[in-house]
Protein backbone atom coordinates (compact mmCIF):
# COMPACT_ATOMS: atom_id res chain seq x y z
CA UNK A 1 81.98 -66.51 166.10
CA UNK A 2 80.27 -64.90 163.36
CA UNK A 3 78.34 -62.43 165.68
CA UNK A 4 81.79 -61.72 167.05
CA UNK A 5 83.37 -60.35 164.08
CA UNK A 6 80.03 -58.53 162.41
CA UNK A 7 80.46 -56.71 165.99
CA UNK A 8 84.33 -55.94 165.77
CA UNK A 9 83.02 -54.56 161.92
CA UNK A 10 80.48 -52.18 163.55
CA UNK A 11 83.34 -50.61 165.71
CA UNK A 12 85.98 -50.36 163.42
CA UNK A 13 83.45 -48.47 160.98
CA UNK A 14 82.31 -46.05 164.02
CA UNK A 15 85.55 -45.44 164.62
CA UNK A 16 86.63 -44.44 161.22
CA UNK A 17 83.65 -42.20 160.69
CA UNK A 18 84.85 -40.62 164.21
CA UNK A 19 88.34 -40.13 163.12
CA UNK A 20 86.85 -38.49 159.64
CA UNK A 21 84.56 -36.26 161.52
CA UNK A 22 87.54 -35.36 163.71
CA UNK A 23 89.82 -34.73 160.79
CA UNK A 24 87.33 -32.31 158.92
CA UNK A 25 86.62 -30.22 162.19
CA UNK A 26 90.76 -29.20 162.30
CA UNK A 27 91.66 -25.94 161.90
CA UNK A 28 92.59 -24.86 158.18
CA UNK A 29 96.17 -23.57 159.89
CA UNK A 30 96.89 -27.23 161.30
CA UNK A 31 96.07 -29.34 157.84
CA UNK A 32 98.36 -26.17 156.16
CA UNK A 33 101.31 -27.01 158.79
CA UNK A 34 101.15 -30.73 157.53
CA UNK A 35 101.18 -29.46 153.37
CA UNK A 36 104.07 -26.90 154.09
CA UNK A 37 107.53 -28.27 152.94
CA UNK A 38 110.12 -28.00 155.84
CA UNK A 39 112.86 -26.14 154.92
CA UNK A 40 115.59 -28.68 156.08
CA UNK A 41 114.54 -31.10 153.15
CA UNK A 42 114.44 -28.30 150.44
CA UNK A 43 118.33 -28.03 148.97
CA UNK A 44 117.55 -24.48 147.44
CA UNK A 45 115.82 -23.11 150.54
CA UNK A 46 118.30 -24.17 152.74
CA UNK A 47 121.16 -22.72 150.22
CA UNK A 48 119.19 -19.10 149.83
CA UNK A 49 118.39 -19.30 153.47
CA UNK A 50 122.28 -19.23 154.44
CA UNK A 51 123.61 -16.88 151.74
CA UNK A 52 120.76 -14.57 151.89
CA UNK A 53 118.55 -14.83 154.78
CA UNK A 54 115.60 -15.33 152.16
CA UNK A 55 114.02 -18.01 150.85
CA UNK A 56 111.53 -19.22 147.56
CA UNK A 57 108.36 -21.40 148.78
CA UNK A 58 106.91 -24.26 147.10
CA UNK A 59 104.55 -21.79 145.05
CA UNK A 60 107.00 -19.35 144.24
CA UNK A 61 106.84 -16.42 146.67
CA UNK A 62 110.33 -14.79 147.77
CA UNK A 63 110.21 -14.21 151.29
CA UNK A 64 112.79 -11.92 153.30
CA UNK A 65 113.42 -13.70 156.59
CA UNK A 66 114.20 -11.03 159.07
CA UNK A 67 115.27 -12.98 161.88
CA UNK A 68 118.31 -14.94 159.87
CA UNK A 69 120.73 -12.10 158.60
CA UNK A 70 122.10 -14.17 155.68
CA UNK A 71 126.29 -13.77 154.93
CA UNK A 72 126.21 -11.84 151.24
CA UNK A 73 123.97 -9.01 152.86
CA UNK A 74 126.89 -8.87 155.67
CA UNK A 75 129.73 -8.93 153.60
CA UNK A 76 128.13 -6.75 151.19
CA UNK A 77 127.52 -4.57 153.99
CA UNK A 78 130.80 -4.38 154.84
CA UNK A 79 131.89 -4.03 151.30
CA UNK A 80 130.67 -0.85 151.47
CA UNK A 81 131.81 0.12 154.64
CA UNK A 82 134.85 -0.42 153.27
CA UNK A 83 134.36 1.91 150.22
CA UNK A 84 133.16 4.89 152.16
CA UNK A 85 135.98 4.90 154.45
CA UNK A 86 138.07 5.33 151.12
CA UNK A 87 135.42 8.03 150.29
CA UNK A 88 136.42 9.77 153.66
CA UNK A 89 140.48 9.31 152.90
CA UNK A 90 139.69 10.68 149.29
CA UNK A 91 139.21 13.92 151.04
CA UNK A 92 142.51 15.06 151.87
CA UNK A 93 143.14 14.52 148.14
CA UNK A 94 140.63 17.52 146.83
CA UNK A 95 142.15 20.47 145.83
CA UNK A 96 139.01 22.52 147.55
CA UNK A 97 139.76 20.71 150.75
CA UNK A 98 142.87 22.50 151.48
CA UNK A 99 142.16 25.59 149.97
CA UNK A 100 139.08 25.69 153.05
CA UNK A 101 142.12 25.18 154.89
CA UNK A 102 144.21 27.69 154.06
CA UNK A 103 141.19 30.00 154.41
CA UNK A 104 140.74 29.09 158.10
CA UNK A 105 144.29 29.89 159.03
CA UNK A 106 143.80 33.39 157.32
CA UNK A 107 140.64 33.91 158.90
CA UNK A 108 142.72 33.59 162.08
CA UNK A 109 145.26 35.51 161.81
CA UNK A 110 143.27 38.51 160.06
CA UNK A 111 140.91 38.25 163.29
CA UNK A 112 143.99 37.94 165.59
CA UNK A 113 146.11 40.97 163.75
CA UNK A 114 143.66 42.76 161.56
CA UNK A 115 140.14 42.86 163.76
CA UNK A 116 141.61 42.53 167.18
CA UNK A 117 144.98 44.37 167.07
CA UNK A 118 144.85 47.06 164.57
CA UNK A 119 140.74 47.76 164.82
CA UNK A 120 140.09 46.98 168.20
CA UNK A 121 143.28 47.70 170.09
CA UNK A 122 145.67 50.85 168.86
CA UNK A 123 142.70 52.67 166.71
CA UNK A 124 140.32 51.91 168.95
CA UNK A 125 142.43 53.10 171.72
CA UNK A 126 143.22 56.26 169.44
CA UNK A 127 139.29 56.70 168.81
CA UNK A 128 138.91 56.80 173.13
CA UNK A 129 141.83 59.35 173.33
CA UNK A 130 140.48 61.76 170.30
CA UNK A 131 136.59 61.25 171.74
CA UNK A 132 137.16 61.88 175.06
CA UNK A 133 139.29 64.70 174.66
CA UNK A 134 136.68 66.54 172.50
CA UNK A 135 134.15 65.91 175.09
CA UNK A 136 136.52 67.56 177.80
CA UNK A 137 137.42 70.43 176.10
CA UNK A 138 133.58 70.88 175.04
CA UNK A 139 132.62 70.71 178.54
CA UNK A 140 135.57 73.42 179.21
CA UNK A 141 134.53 75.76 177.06
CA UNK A 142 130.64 75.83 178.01
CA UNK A 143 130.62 74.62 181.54
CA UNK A 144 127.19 73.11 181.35
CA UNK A 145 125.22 72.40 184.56
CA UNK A 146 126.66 69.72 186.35
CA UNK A 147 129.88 69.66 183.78
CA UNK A 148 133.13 68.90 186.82
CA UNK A 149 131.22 65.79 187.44
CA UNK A 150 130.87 65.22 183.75
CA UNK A 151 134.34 65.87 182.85
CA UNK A 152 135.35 63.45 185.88
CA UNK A 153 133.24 61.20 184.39
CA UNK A 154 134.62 61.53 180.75
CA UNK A 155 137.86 61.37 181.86
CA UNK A 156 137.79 58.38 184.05
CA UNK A 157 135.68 56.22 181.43
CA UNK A 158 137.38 58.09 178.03
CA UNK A 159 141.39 57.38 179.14
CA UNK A 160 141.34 54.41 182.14
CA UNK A 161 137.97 52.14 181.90
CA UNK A 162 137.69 51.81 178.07
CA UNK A 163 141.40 51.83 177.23
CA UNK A 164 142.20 49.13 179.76
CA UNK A 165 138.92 46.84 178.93
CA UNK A 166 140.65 47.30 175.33
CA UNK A 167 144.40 46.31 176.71
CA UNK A 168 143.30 43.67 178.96
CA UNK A 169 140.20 41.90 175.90
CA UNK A 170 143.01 42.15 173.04
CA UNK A 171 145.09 39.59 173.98
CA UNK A 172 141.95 37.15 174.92
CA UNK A 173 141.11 37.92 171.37
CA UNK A 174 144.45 37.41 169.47
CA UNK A 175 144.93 34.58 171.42
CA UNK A 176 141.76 33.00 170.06
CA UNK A 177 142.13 34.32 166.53
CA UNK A 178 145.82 32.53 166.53
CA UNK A 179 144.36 29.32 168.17
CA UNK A 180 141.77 28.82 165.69
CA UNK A 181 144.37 29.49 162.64
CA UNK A 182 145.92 26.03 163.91
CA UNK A 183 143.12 24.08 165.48
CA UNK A 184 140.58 24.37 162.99
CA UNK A 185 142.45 23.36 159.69
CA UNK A 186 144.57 20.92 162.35
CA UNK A 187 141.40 19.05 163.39
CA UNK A 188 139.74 19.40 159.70
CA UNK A 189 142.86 16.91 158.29
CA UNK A 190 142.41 14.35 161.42
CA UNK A 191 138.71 13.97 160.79
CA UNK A 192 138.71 12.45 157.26
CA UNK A 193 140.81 9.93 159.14
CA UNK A 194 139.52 9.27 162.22
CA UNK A 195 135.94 8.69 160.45
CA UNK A 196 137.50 6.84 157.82
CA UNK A 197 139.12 4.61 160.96
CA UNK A 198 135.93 4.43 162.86
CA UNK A 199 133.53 3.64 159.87
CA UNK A 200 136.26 0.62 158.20
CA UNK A 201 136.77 -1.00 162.24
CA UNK A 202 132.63 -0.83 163.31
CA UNK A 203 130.77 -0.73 160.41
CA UNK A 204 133.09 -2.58 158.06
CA UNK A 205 134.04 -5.46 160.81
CA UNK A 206 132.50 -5.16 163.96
CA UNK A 207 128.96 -5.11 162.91
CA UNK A 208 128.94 -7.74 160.35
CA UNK A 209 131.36 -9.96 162.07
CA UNK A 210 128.12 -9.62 164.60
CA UNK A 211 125.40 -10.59 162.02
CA UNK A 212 127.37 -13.28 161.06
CA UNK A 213 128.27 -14.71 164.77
CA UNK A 214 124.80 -14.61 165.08
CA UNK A 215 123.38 -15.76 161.97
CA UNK A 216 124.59 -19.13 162.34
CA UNK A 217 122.78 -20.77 165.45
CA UNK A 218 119.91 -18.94 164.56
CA UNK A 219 119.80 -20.55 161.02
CA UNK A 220 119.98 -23.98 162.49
CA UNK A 221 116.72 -23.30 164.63
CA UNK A 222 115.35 -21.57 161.38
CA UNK A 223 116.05 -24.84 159.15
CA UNK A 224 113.81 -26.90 161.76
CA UNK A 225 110.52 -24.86 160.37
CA UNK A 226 108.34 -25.81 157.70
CA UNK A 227 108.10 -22.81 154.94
CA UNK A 228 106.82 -19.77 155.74
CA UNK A 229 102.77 -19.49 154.23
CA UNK A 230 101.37 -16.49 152.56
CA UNK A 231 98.93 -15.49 156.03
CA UNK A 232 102.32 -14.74 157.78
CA UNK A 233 103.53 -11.60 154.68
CA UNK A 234 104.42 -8.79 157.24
CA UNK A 235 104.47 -10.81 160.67
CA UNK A 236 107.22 -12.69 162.73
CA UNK A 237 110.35 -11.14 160.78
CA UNK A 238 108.53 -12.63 157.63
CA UNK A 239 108.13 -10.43 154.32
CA UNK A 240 106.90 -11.34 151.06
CA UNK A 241 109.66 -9.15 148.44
CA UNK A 242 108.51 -11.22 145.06
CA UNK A 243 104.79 -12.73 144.69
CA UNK A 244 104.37 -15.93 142.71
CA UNK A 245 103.74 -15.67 139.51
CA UNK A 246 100.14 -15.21 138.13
């Protein structure tokens, strides 16, 4: 009976110094795992984690969780959203604003009546009449080699080709001068708007609305994880933004 239980001795001893020779051959990462507090049973983690997508570990390093979008960032996101589309309203209320305005329906109209009509058109057509009839009457009075086709030519071109490229471009070009007059200051007072609009429904609602929708289920898988350690600064979505103190 004795022998028996100096026997069971031996083994249980063997097998302890197995299991301690075991134990000290683990990797450092696996006996780290076991040290690291899990989030779930850390009230101030869990708390930071939600509102902020970042959490403080058990030695004092703030760590920006990438993967969890937090709410504040989100609604302080949207916050400003929110602000810039009154930025974009605050337009229409500058005095500079609409005198740019007023400046694109002159610039219109002086291309439409000044540059197209009176320049282009009737002293341009004026200019063709005068040239070509000095050329003519040039080419009368020396009859240079060649000058009946010449004055054919001057003729033709001087009072048909260039006057009616002139009558037939001048409306094209008054019509465009006119058009811009309305369409440019017109779409200048619906963009302030539309962008205020667009950047209040997608970046002041849609988008964080998002984050959020998503931030939830993937903050109870996050919880689940012991605390980040200091090898992991800069990998998996995982950022050190405050070191401990020294």
């Amino acid at each position: 009976m004795d022998t028996t239980s100096r026997a069971s001795s031996r083994k249980a001893l063997i097998l302890s110094l197995a299991l301690c020779v075991g134990s000290a051959s683990l990797r450092p990462a696996a006996c780290e795992a076991e040290q690291r507090a899990w989030v779930i049973t850390r009230p101030d983690q869990l708390r930071d984690l939600y509102l902020y997508g970042e959490l403080t570990d058990s030695v004092g390093n703030r760590w920006e969780v990438g993967i969890v979008p937090g709410i504040v960032p989100q609604l302080s996101h949207a916050k400003r959203a929110v602000r810039a589309a009154g930025s974009d309203l605050a337009e229409l209320q500058a005095a500079a604003f609409w005198t740019k305005r007023r400046q694109q329906l002159n610039d219109g109209m002086k291309f439409a009546f000044d540059d197209v009509w009176k320049h282009f058109l009737i002293d341009g057509l004026k200019g063709d009449y005068h040239n070509t009839s000095s050329a003519i009457a040039e080419l009368l009075e020396e009859k240079p080699f060649a000058w009946a086709p010449r004055l054919a030519g001057d003729a033709l071109g001087g009072y048909l080709i260039v006057p009616g490229g002139r009558v037939g471009l001048a409306p094209v070009g008054m019509m465009a001068g006119v058009s811009y007059s309305f369409l440019a200051p017109g779409m200048a007072v619906m963009a302030p708007p539309l962008k205020a609009v667009g950047r209040f429904a997608l970046d002041g609602v849609v988008y964080p609305a998002s984050l959020i929708a998503l931030h939830h289920p993937v903050y109870l898988l996050a919880i689940m994880n012991p605390e980040p350690a200091e090898r992991h600064d800069g990998r998996f979505w995982l950022r050190i933004i405050k070191h401990r103190a020294a």
